[in-house]
PDB file of N, CA and C in Angstrom:
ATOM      1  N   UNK A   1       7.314  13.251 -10.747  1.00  0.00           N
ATOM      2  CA  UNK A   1       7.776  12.700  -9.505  1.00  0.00           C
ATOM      3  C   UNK A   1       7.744  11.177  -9.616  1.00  0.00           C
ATOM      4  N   UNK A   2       8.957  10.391  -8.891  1.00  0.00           N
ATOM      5  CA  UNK A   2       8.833   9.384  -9.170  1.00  0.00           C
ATOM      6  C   UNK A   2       8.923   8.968  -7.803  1.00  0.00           C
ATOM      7  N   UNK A   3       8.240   8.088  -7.116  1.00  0.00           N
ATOM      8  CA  UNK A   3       8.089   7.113  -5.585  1.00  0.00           C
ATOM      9  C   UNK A   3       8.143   5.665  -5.486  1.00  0.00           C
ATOM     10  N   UNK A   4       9.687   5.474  -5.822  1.00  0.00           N
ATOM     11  CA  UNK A   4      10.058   3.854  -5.232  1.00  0.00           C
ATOM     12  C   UNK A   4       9.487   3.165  -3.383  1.00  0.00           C
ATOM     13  N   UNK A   5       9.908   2.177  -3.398  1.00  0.00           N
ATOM     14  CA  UNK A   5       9.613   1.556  -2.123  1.00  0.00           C
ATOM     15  C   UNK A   5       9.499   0.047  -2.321  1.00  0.00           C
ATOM     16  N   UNK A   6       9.306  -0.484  -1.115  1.00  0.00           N
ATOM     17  CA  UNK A   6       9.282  -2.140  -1.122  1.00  0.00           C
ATOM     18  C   UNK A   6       8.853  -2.675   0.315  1.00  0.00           C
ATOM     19  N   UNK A   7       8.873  -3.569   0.479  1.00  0.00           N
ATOM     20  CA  UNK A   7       8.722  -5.033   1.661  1.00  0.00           C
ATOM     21  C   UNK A   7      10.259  -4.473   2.176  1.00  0.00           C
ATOM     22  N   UNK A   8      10.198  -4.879   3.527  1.00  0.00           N
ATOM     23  CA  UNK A   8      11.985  -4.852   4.717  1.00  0.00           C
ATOM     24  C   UNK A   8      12.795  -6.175   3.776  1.00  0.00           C
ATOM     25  N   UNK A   9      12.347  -6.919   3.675  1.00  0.00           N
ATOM     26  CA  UNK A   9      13.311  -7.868   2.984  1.00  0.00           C
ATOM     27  C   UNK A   9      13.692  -7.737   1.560  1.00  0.00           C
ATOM     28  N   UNK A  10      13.203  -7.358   0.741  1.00  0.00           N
ATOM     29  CA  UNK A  10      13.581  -6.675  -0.750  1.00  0.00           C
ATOM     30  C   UNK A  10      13.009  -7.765  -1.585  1.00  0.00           C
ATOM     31  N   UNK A  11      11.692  -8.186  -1.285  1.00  0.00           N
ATOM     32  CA  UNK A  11      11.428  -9.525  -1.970  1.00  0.00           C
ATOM     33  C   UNK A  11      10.576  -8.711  -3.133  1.00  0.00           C
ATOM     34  N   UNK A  12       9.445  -7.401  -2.663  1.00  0.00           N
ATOM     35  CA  UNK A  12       8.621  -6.520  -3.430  1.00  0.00           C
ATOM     36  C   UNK A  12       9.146  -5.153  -3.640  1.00  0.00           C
ATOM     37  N   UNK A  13       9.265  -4.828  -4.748  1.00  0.00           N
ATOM     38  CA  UNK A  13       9.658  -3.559  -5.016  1.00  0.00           C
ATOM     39  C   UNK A  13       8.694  -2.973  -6.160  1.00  0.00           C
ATOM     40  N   UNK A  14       8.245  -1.235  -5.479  1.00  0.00           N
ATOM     41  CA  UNK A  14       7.647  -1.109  -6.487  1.00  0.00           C
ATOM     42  C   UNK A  14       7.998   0.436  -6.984  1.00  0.00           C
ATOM     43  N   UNK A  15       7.376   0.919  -8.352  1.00  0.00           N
ATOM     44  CA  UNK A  15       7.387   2.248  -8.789  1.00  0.00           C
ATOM     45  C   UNK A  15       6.630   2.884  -9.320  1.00  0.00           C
ATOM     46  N   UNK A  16       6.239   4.004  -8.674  1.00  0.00           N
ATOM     47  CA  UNK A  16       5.419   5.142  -9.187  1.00  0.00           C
ATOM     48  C   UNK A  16       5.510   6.533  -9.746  1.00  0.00           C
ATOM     49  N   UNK A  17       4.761   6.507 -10.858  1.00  0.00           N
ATOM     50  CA  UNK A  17       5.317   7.666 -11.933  1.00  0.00           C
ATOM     51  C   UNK A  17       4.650   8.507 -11.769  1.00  0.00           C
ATOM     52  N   UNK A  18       3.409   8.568 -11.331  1.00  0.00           N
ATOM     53  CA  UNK A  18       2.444   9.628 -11.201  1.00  0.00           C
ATOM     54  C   UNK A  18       2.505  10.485  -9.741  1.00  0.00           C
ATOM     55  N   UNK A  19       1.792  11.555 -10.057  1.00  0.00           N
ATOM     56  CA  UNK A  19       1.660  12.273  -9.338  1.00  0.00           C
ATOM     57  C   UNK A  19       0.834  11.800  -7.416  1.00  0.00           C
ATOM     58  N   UNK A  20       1.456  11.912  -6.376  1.00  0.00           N
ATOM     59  CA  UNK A  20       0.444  11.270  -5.173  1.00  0.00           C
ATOM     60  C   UNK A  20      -0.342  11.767  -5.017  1.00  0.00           C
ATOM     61  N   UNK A  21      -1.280  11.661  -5.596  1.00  0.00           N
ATOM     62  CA  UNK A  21      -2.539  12.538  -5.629  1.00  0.00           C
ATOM     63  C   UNK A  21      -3.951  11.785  -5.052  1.00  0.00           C
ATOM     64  N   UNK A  22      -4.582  12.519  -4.197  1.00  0.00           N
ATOM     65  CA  UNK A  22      -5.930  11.551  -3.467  1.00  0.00           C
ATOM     66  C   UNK A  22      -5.417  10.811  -2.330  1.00  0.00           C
ATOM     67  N   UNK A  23      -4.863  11.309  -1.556  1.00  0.00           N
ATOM     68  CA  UNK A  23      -3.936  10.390  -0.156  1.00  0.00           C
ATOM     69  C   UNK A  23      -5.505  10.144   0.662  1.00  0.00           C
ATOM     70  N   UNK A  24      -5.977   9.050   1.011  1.00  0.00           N
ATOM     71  CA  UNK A  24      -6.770   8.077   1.756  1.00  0.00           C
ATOM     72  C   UNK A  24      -6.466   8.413   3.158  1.00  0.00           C
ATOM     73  N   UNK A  25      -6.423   8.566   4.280  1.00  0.00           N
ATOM     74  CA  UNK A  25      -6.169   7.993   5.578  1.00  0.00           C
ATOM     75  C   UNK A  25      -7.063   7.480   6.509  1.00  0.00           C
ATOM     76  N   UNK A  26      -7.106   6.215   7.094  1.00  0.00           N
ATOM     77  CA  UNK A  26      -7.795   5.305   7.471  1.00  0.00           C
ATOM     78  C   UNK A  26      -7.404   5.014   9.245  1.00  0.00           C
ATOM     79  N   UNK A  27      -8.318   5.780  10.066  1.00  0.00           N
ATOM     80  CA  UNK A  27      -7.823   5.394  11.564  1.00  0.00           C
ATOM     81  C   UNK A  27      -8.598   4.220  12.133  1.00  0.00           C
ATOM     82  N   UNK A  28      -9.195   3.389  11.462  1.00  0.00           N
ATOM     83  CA  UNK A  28     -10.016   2.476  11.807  1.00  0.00           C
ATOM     84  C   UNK A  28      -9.066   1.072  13.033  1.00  0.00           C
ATOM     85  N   UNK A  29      -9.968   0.766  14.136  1.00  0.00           N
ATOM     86  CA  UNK A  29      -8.823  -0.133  14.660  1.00  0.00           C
ATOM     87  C   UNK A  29      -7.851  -0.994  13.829  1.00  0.00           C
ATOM     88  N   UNK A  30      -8.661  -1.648  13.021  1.00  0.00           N
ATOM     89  CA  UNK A  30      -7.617  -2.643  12.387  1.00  0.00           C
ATOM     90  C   UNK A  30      -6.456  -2.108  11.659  1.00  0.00           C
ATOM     91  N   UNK A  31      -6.306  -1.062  11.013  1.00  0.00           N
ATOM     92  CA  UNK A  31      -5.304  -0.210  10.637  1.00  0.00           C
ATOM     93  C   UNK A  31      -4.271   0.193  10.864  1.00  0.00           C
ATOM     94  N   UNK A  32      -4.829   0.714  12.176  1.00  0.00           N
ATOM     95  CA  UNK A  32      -3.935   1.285  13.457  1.00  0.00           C
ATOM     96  C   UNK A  32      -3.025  -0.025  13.975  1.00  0.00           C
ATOM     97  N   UNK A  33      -3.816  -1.216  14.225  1.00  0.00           N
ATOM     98  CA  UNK A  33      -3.379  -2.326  14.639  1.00  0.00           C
ATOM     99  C   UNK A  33      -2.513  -2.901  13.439  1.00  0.00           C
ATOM    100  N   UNK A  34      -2.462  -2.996  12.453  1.00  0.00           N
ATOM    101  CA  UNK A  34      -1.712  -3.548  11.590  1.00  0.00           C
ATOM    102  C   UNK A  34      -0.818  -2.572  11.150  1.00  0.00           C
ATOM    103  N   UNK A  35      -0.972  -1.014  11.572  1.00  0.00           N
ATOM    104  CA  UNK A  35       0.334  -0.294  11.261  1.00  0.00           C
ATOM    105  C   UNK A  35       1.141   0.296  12.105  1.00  0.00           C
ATOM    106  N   UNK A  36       0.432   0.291  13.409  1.00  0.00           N
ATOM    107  CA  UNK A  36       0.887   1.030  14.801  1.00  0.00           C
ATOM    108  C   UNK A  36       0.331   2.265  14.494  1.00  0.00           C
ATOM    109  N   UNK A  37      -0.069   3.088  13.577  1.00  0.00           N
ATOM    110  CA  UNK A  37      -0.468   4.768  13.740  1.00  0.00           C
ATOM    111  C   UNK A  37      -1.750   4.171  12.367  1.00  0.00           C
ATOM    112  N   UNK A  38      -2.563   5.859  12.102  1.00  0.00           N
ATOM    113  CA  UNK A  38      -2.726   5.963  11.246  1.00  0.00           C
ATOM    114  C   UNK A  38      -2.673   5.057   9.461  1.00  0.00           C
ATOM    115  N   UNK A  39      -3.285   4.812   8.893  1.00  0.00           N
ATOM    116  CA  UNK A  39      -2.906   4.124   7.881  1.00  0.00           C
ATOM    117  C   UNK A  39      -3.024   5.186   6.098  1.00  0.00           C
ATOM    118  N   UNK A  40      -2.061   4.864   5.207  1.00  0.00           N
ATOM    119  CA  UNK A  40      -2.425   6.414   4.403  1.00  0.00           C
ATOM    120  C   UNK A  40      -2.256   5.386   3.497  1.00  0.00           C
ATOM    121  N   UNK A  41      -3.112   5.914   2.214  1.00  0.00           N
ATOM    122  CA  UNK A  41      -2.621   5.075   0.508  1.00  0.00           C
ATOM    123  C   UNK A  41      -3.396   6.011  -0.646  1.00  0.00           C
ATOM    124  N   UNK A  42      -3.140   5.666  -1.481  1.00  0.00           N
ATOM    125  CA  UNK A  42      -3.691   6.169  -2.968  1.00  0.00           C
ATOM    126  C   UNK A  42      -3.593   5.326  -3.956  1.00  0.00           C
ATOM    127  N   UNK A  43      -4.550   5.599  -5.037  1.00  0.00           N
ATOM    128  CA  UNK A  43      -4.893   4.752  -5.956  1.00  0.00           C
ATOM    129  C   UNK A  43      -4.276   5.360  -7.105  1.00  0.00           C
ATOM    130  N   UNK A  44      -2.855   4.760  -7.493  1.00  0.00           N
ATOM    131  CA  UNK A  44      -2.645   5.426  -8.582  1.00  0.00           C
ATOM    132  C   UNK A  44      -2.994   4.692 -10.005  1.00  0.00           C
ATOM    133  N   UNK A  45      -3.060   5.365 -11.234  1.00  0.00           N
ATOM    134  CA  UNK A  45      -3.430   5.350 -12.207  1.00  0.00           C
ATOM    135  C   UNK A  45      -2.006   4.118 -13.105  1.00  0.00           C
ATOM    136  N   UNK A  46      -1.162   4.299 -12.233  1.00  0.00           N
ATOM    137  CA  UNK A  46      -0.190   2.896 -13.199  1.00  0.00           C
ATOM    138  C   UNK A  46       0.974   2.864 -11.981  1.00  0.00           C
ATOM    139  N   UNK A  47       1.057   1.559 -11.666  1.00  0.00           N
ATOM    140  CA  UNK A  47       2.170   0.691 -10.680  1.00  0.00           C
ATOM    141  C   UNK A  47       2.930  -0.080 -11.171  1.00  0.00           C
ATOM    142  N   UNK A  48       4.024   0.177 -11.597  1.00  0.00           N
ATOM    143  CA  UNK A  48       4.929  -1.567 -11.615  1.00  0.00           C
ATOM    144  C   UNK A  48       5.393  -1.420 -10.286  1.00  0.00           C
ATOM    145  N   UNK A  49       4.981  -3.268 -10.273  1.00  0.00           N
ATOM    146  CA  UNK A  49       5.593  -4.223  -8.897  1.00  0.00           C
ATOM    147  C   UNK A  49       6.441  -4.978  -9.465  1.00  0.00           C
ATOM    148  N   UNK A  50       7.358  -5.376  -8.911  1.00  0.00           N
ATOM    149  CA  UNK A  50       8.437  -6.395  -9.234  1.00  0.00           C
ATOM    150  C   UNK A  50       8.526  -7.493  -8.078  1.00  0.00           C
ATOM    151  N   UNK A  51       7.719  -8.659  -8.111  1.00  0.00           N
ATOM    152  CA  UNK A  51       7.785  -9.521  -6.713  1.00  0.00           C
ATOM    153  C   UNK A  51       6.282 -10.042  -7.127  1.00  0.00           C
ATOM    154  N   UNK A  52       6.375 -10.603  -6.053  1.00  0.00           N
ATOM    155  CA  UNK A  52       4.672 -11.227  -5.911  1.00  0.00           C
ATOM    156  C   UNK A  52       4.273 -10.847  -4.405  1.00  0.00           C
ATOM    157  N   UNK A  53       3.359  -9.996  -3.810  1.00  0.00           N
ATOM    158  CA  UNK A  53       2.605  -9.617  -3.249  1.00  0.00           C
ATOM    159  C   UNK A  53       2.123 -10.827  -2.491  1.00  0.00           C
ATOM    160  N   UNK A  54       1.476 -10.974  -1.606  1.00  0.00           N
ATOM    161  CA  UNK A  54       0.429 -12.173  -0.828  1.00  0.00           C
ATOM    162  C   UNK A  54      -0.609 -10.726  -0.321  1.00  0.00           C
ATOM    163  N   UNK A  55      -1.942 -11.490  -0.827  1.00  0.00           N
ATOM    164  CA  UNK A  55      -2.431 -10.411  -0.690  1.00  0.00           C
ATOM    165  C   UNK A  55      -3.859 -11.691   0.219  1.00  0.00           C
ATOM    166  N   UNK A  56      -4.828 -11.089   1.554  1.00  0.00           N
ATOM    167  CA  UNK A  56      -5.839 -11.000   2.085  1.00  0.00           C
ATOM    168  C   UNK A  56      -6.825 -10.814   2.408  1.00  0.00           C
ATOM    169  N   UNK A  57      -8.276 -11.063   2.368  1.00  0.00           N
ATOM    170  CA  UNK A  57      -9.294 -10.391   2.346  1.00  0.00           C
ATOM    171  C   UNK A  57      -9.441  -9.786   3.935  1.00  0.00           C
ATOM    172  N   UNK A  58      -9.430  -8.363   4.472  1.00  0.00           N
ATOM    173  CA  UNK A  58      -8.981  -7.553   5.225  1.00  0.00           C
ATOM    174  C   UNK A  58     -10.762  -7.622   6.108  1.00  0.00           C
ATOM    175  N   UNK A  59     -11.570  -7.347   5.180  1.00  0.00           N
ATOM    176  CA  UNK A  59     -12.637  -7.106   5.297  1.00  0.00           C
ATOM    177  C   UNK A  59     -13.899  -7.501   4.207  1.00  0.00           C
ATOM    178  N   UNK A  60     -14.992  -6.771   4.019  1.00  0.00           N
ATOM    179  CA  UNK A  60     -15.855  -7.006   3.170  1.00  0.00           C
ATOM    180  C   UNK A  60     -15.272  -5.613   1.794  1.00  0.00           C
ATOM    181  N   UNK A  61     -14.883  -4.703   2.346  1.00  0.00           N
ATOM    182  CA  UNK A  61     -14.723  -3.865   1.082  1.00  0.00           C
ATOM    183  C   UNK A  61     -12.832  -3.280   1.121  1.00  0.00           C
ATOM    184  N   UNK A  62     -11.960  -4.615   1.737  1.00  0.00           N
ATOM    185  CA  UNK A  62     -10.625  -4.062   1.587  1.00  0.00           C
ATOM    186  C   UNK A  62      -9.551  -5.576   1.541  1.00  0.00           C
ATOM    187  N   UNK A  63      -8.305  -5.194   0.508  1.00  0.00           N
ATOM    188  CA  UNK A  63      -8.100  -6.511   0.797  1.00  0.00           C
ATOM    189  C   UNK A  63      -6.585  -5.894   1.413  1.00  0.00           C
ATOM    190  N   UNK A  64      -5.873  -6.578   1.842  1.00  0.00           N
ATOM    191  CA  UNK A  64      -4.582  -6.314   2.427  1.00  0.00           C
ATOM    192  C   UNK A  64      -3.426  -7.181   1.654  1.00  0.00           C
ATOM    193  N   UNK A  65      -1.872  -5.916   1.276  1.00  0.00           N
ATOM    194  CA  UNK A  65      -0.717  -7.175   0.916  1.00  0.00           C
ATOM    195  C   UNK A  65       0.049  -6.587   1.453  1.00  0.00           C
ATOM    196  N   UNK A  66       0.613  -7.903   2.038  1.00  0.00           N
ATOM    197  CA  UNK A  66       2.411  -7.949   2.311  1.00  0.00           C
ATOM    198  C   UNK A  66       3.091  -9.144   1.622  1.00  0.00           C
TER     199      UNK A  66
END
C-alpha cells in the first residue's frame, strides 16, 4: 500500500510505502483545537518528504509540523 498526501498549498508532499499500522488517536484539548475533531498518526518505519516542514515544540513530549 502506498499513502501520498501534503500541506493545502502543495509546498509539502509526502510518501508512504509501508503498511498503516499502529494508528495513535489523541483527543486531548489541544488536538482537538488544532484539528477541529479527534487527532490520528503513526510512526512509520520510512517517509519521504519533499518540502521543508516548520516544525514546533507542541508540548514537553510532542512536537508539531505544518
Amino acid at each position: 500500500m502506498t499513502l501520498r498526501g501534503g500541506c493545502l498549498c502543495g509546498a509539502v508532499r509526502y510518501t508512504l510505502h509501508d503498511p498503516a499500522e499502529g494508528v495513535v488517536a489523541c483527543h486531548c484539548s489541544q488536538c482537538r483545537r488544532w484539528s477541529g475533531h479527534v487527532w490520528a498518526a503513526i510512526l512509520p518505519r520510512s517517509l519521504y518528504i519533499r518540502g521543508e516542514p516548520k516544525w514546533y515544540r507542541a508540548s514537553d513530549i510532542a512536537r508539531r509540523g505544518f
